[in-house]
N, C-alpha and C. Protein backbone atom coordinates (compact mmCIF):
# COMPACT_ATOMS: atom_id res chain seq x y z
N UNK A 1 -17.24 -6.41 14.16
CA UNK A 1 -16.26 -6.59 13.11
C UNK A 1 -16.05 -5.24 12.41
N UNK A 2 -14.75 -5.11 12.08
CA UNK A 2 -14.30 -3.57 11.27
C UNK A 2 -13.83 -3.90 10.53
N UNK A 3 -13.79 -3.10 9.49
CA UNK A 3 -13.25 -3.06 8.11
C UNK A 3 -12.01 -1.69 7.79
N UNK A 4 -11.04 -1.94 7.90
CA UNK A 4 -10.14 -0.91 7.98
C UNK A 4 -9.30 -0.85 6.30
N UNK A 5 -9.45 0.09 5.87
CA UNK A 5 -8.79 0.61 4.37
C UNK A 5 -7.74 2.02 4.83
N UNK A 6 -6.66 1.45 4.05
CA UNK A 6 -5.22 2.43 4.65
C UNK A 6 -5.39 2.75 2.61
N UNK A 7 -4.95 3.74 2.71
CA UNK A 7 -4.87 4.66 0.83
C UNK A 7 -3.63 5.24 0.84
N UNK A 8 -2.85 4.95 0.20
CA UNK A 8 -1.23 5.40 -0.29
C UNK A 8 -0.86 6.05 -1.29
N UNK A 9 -0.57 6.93 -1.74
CA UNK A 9 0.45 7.34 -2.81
C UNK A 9 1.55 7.41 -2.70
N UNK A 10 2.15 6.86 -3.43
CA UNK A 10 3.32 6.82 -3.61
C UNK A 10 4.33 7.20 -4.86
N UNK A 11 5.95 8.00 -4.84
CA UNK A 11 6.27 7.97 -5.87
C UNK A 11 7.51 7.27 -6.11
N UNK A 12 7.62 6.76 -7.25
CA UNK A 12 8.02 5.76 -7.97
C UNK A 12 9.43 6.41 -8.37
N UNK A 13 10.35 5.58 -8.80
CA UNK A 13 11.70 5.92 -9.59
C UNK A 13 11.74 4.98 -10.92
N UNK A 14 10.19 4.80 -11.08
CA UNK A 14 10.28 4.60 -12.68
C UNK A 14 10.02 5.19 -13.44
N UNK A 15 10.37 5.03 -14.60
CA UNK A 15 10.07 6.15 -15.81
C UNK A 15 9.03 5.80 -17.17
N UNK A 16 9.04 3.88 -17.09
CA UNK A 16 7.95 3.74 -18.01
C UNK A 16 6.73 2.76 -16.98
N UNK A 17 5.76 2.39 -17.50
CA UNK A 17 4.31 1.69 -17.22
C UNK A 17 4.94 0.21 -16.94
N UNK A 18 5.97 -0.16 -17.71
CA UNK A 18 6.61 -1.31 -16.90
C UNK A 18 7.30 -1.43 -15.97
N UNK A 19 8.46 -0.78 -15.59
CA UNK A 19 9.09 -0.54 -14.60
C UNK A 19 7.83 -0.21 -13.13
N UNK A 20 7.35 0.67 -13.53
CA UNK A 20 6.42 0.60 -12.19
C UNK A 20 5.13 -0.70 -12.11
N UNK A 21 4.65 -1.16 -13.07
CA UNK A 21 4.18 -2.10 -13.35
C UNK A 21 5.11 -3.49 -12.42
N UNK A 22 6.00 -3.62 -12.16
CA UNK A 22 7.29 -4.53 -12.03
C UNK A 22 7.43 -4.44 -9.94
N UNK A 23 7.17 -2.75 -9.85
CA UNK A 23 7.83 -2.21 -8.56
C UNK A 23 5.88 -2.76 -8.28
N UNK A 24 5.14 -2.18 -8.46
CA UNK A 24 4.09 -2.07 -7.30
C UNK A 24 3.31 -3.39 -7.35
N UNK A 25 3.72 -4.77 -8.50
CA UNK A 25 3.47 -6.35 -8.50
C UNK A 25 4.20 -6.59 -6.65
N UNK A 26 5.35 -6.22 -7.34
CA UNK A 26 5.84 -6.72 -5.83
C UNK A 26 5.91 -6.36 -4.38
N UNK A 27 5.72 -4.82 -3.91
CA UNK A 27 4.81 -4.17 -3.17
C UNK A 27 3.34 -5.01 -2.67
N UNK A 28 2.85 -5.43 -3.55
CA UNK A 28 1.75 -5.77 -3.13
C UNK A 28 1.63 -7.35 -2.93
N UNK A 29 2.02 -8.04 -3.82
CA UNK A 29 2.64 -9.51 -3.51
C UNK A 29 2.79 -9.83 -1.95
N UNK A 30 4.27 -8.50 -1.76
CA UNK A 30 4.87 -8.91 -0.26
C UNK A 30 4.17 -8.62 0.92
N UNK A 31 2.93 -8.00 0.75
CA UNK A 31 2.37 -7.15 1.53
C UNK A 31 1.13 -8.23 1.96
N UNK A 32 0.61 -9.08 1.07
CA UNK A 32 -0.51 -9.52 0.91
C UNK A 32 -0.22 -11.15 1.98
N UNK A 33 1.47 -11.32 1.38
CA UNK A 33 1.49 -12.97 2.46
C UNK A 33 2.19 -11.90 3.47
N UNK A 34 2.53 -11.16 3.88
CA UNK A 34 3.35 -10.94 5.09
C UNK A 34 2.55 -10.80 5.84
N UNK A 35 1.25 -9.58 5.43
CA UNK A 35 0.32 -9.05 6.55
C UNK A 35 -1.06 -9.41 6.20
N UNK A 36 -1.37 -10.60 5.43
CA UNK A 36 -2.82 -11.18 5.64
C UNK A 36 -4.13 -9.99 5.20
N UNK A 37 -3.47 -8.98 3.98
CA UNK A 37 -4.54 -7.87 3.96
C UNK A 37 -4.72 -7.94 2.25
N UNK A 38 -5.72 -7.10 1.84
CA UNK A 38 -6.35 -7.30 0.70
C UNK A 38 -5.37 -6.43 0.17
N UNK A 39 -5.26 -5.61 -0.58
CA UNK A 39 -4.76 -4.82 -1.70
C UNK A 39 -4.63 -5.30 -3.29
N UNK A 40 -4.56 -3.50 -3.64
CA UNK A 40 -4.88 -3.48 -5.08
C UNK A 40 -4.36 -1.73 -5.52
N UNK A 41 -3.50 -1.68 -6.95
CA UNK A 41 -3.29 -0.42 -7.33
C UNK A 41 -4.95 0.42 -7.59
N UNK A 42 -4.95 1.24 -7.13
CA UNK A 42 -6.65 1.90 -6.82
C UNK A 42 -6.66 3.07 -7.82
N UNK A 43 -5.55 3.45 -8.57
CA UNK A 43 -5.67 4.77 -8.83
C UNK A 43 -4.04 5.03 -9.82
N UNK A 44 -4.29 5.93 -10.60
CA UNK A 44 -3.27 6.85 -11.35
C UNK A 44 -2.36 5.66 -12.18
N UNK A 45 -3.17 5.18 -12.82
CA UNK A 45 -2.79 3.60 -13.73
C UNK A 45 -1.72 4.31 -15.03
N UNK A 46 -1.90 5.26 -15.07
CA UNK A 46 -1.53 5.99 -16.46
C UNK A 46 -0.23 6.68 -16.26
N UNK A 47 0.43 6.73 -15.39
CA UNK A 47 1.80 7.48 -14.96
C UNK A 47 2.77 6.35 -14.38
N UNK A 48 3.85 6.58 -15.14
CA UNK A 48 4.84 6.15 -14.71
C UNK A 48 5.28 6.00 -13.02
N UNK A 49 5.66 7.25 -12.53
CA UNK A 49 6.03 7.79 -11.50
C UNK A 49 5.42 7.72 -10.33
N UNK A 50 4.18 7.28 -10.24
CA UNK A 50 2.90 7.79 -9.31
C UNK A 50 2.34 6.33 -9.22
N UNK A 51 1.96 6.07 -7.98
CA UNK A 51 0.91 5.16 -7.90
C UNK A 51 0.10 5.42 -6.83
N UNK A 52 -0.99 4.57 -7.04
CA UNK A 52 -1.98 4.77 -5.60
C UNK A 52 -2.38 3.33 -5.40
N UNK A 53 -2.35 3.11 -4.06
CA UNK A 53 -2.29 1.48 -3.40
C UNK A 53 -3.34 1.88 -2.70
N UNK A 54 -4.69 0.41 -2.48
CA UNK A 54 -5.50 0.48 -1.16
C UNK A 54 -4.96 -0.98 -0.58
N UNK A 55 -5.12 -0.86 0.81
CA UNK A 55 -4.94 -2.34 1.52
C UNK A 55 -6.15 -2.29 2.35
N UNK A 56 -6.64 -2.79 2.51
CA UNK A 56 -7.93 -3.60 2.92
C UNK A 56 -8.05 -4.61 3.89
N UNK A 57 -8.62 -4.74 5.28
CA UNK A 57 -8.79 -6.07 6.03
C UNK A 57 -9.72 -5.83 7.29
N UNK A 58 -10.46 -6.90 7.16
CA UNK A 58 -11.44 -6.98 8.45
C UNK A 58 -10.63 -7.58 9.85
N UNK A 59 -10.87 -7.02 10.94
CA UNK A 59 -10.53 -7.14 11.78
C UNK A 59 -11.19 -7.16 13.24
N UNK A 60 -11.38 -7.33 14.21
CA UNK A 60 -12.20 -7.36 15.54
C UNK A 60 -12.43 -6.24 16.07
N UNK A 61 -11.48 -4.98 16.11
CA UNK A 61 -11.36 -3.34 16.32
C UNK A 61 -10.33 -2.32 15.66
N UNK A 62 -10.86 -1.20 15.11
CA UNK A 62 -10.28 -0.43 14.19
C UNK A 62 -8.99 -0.37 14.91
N UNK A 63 -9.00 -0.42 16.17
CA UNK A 63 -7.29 0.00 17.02
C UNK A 63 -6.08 -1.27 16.23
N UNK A 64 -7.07 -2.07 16.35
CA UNK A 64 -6.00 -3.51 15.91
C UNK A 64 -5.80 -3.01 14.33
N UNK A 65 -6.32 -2.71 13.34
CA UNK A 65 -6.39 -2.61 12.01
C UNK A 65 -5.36 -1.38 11.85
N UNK A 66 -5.63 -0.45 12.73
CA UNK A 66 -4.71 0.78 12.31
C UNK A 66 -3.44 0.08 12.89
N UNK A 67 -3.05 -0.77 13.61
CA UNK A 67 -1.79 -0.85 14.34
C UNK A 67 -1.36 -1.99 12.99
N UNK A 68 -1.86 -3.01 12.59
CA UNK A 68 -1.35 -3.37 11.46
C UNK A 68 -0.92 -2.37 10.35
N UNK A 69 -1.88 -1.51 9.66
CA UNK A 69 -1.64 -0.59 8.56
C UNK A 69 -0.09 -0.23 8.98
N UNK A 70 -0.23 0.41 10.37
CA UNK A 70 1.18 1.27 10.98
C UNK A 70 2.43 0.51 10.42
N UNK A 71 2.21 -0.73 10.89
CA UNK A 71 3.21 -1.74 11.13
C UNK A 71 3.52 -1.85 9.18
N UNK A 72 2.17 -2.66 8.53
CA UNK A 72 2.74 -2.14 6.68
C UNK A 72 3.22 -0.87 6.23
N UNK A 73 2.90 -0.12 6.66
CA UNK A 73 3.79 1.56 6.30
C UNK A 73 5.12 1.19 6.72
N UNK A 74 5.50 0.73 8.02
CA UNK A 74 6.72 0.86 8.11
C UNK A 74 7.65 0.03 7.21
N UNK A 75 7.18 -0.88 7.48
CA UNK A 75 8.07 -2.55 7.08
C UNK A 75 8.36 -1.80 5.23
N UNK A 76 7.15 -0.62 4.76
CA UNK A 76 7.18 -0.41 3.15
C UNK A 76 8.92 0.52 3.16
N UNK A 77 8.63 1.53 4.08
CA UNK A 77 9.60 2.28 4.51
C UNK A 77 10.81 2.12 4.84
N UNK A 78 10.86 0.60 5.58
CA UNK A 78 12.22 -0.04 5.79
C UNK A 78 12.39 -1.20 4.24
N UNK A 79 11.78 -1.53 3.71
CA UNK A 79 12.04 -2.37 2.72
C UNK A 79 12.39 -1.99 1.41
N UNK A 80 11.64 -0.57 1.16
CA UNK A 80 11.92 -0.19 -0.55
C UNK A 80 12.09 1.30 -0.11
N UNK A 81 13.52 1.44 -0.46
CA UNK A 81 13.91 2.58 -0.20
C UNK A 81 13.63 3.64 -1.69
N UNK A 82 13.44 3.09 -2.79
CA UNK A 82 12.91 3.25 -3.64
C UNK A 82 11.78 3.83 -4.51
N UNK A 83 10.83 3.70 -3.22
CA UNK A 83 9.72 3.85 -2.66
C UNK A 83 9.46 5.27 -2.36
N UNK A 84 8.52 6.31 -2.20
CA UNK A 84 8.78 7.38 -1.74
C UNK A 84 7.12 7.05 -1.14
N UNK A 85 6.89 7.43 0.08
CA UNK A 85 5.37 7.46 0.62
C UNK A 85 5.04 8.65 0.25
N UNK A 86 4.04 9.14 0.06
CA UNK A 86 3.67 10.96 -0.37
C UNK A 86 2.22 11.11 0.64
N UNK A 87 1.76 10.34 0.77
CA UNK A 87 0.30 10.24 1.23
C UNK A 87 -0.08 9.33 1.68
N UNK A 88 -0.82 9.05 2.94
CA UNK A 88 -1.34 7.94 3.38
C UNK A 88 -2.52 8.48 4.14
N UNK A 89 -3.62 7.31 4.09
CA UNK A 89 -5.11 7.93 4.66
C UNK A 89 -5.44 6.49 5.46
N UNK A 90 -6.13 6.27 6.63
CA UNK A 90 -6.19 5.25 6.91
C UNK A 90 -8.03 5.82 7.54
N UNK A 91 -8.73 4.85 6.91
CA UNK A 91 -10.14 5.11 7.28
C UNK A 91 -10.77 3.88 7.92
N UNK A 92 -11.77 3.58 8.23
CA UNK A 92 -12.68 2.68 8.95
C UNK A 92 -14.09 2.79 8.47
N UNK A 93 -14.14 1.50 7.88
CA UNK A 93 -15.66 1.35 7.20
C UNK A 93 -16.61 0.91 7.29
């Protein structure tokens, strides 16, 4: 069994703690029934503009886990154009 964690930053086109508060509820909402994975804002709680996402999920082999992550990067990429990816780390734990 593997444990695969994908780490994101991302930047935002909001300007206050609600507006992004608003954008990364639903980011993670859609993410959580679409692709069956854990997540949570992990980081940079205090900026408007900026966020940092982990997604999280056990799986049978890291190959299968990274090909999901792949597959949530994209679907983020095709869905919220809004969205800016800046960083992504995908590790195995």
């Amino acid at each position: 069994m593997q444990v695969v964690l994908m780490q994101m930053r991302l930047a935002l086109m909001s300007r206050t703690l609600k507006e992004k508060r608003a954008i990364v509820k639903s980011v993670l909402g859609r993410a959580r029934n679409r692709f069956n994975v854990s997540c949570c804002e992990s980081g940079l709680h205090d900026q408007p503009w900026d966020a940092e996402i982990a997604f999280v999920m056990v799986t049978d082999t890291f190959t299968r886990g990274k090909s999901v992550m792949q597959q949530l990067e994209s679907w983020l990429v095709e869905e919220r154009p809004d969205v800016e990816i800046t960083d992504v780390q995908v590790d195995e734990l």
